[in-house]
C-alpha atoms as a PDB file:
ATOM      1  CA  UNK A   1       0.000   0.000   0.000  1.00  0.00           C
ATOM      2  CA  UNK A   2       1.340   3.304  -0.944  1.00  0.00           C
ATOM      3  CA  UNK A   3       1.669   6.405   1.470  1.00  0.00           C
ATOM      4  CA  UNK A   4      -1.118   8.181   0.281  1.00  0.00           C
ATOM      5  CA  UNK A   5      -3.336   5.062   1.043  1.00  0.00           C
ATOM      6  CA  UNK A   6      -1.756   4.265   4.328  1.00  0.00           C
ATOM      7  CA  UNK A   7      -3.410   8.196   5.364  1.00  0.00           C
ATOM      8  CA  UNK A   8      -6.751   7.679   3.947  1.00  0.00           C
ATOM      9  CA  UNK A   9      -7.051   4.161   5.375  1.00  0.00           C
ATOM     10  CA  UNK A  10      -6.283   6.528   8.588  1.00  0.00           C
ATOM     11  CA  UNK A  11      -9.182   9.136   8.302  1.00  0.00           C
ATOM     12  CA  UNK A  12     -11.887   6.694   6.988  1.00  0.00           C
ATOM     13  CA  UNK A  13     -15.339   7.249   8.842  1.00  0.00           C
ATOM     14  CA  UNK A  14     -14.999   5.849  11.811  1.00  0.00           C
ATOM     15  CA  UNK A  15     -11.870   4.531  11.860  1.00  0.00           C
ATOM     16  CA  UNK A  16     -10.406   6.858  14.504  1.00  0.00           C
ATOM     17  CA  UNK A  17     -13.279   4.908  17.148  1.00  0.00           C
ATOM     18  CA  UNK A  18     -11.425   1.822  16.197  1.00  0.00           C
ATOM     19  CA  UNK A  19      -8.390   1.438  18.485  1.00  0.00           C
ATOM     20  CA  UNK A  20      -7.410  -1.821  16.805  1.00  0.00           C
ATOM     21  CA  UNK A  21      -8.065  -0.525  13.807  1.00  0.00           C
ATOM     22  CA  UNK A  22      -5.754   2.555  14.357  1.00  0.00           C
ATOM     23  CA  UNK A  23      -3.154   0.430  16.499  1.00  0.00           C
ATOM     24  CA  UNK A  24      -2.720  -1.950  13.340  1.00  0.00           C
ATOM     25  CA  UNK A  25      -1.811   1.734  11.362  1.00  0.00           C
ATOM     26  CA  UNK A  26       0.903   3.253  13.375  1.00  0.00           C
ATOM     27  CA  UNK A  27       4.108   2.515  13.457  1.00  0.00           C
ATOM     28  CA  UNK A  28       5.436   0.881  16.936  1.00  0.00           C
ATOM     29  CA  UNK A  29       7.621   4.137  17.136  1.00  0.00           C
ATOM     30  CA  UNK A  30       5.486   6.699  15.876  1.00  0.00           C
ATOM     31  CA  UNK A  31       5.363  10.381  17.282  1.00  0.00           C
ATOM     32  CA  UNK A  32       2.291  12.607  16.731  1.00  0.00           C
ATOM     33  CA  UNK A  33       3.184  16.316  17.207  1.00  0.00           C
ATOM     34  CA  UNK A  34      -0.131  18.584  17.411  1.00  0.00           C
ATOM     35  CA  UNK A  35      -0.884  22.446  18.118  1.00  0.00           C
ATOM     36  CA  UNK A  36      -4.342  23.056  18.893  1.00  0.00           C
ATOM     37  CA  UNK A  37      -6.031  26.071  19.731  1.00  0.00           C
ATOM     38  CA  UNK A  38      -5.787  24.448  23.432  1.00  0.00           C
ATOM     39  CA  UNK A  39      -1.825  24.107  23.211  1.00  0.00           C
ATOM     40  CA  UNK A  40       0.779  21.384  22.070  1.00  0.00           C
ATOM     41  CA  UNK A  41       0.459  17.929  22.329  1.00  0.00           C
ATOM     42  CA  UNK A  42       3.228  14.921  22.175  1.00  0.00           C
ATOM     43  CA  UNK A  43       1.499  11.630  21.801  1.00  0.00           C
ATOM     44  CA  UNK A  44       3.232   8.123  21.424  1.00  0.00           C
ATOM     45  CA  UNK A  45       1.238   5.283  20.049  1.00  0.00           C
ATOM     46  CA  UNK A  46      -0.266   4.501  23.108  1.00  0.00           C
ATOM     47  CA  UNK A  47      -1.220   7.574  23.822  1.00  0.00           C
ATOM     48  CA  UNK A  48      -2.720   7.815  20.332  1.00  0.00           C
ATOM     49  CA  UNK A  49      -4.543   4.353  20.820  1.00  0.00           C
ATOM     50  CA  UNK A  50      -6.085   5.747  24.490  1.00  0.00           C
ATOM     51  CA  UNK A  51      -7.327   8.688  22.388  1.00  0.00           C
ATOM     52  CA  UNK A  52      -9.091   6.662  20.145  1.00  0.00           C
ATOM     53  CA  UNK A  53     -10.759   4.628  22.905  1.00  0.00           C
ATOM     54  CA  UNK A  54     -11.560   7.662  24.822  1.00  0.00           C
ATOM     55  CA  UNK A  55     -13.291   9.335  21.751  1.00  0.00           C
ATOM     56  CA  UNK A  56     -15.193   5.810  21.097  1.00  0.00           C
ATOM     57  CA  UNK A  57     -16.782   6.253  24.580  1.00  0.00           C
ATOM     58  CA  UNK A  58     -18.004   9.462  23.545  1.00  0.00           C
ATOM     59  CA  UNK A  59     -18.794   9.155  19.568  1.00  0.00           C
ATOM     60  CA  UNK A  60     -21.157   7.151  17.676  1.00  0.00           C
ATOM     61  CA  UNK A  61     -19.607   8.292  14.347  1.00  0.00           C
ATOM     62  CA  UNK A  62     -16.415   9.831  12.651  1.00  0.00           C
ATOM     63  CA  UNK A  63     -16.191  11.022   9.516  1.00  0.00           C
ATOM     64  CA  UNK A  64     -12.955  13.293   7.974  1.00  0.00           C
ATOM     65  CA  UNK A  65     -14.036  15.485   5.211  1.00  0.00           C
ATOM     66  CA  UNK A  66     -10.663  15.898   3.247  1.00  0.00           C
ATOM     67  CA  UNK A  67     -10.673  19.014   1.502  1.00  0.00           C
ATOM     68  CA  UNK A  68      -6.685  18.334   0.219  1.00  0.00           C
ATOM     69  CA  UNK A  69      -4.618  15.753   0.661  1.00  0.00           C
ATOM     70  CA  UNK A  70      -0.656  15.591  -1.564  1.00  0.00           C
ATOM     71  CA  UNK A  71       1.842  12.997  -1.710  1.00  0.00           C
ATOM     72  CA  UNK A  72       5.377  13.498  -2.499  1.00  0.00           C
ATOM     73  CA  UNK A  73       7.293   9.770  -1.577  1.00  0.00           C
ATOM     74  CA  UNK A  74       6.494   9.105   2.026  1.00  0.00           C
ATOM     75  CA  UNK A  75       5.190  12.260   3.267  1.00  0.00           C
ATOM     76  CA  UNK A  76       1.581  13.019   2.590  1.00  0.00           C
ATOM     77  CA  UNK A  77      -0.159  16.350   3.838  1.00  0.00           C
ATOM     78  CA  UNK A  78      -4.195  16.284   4.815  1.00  0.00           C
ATOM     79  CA  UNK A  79      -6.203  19.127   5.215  1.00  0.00           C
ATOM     80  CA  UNK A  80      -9.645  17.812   6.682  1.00  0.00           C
ATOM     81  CA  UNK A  81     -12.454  18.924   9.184  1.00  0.00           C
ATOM     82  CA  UNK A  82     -13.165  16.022  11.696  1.00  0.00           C
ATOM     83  CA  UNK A  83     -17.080  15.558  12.134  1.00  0.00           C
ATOM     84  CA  UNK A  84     -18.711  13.488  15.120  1.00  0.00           C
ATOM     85  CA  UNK A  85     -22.133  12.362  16.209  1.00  0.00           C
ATOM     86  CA  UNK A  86     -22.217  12.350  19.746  1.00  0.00           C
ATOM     87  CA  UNK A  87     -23.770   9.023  21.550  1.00  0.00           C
ATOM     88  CA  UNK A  88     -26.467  11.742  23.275  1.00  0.00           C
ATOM     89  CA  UNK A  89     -27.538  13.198  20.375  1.00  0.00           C
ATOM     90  CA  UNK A  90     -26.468  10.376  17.357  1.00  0.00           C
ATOM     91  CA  UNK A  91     -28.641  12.309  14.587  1.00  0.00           C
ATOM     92  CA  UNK A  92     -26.903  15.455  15.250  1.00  0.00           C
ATOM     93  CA  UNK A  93     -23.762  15.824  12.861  1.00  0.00           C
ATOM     94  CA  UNK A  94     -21.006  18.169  14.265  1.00  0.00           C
ATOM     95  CA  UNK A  95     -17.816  19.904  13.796  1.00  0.00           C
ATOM     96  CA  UNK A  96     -15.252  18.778  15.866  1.00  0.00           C
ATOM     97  CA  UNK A  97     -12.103  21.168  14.660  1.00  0.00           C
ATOM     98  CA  UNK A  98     -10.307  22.047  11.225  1.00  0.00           C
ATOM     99  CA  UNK A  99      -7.238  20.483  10.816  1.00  0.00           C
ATOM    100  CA  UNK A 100      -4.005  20.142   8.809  1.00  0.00           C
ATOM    101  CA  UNK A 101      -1.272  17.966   9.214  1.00  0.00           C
ATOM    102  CA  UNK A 102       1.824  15.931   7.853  1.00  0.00           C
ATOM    103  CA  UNK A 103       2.499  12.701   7.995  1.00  0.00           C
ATOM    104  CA  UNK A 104       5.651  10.454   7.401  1.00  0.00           C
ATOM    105  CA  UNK A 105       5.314   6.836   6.241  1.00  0.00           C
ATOM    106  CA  UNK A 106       7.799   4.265   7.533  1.00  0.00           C
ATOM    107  CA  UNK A 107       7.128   0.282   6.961  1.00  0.00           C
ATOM    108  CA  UNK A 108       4.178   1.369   5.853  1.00  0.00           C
ATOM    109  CA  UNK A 109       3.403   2.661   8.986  1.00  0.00           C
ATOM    110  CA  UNK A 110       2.178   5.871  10.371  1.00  0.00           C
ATOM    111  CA  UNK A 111       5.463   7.293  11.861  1.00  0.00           C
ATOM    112  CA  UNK A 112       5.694  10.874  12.070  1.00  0.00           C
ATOM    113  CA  UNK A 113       2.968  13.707  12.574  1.00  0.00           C
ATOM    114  CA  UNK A 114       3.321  17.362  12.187  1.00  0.00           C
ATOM    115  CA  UNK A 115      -0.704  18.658  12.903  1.00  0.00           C
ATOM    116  CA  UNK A 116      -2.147  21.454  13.490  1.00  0.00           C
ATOM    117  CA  UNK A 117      -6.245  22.409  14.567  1.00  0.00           C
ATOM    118  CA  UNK A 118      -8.508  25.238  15.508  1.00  0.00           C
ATOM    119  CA  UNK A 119     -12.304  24.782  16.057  1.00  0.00           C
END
């Protein structure tokens, strides 16, 4: 599977509520760096994987809108808005944040992530 791939695999709906799912993806040394509007984040993959169980517990659905998305070897760059459905209100669609980020492919693995997001 090329790089490109590997990232879309990534932001299919409801793939980030899938812990195995996103475990399987990353790369056993992988490194997400994020700036939000609430400050800067350094997440290993287990950190990543408790994310994804943490928004499962609060998520029905997950769906990444990808507005761009460019490959150039292993790096690929996403620009997406994350939407959920919350489990109180599942028929309810909402914006989550607007994001952009970099990532590097290794093994075909998710390795490196450069992301930023503002809501």
């Amino acid at each position: 599977m090329g790089a490109k791939a590997i990232v879309q695999e990534f932001y299919k709906s409801d793939v980030l509520l899938e812990a195995d799912k996103v475990n399987a993806l990353l790369h056993p040394e992988v490194v997400l760096e994020w700036h939000s509007t609430k400050g800067f984040l350094k997440l290993n993959k287990s950190q990543i994987v408790d994310l994804s169980n943490e928004m499962s517990k609060a998520y029905v659905r997950s769906k990444s809108r990808i507005s761009h998305i460019l490959s150039e070897g292993h790096t690929v760059s996403v620009r997406y808005s994350h939407y959920v459905k919350t489990i109180e209100n599942p028929r309810e669609e909402m914006l989550l944040a607007h994001f952009m980020v970099i990532w590097e492919i290794k093994d075909d693995k998710l390795y490196r992530s450069y992301q930023m997001s503002q809501l």
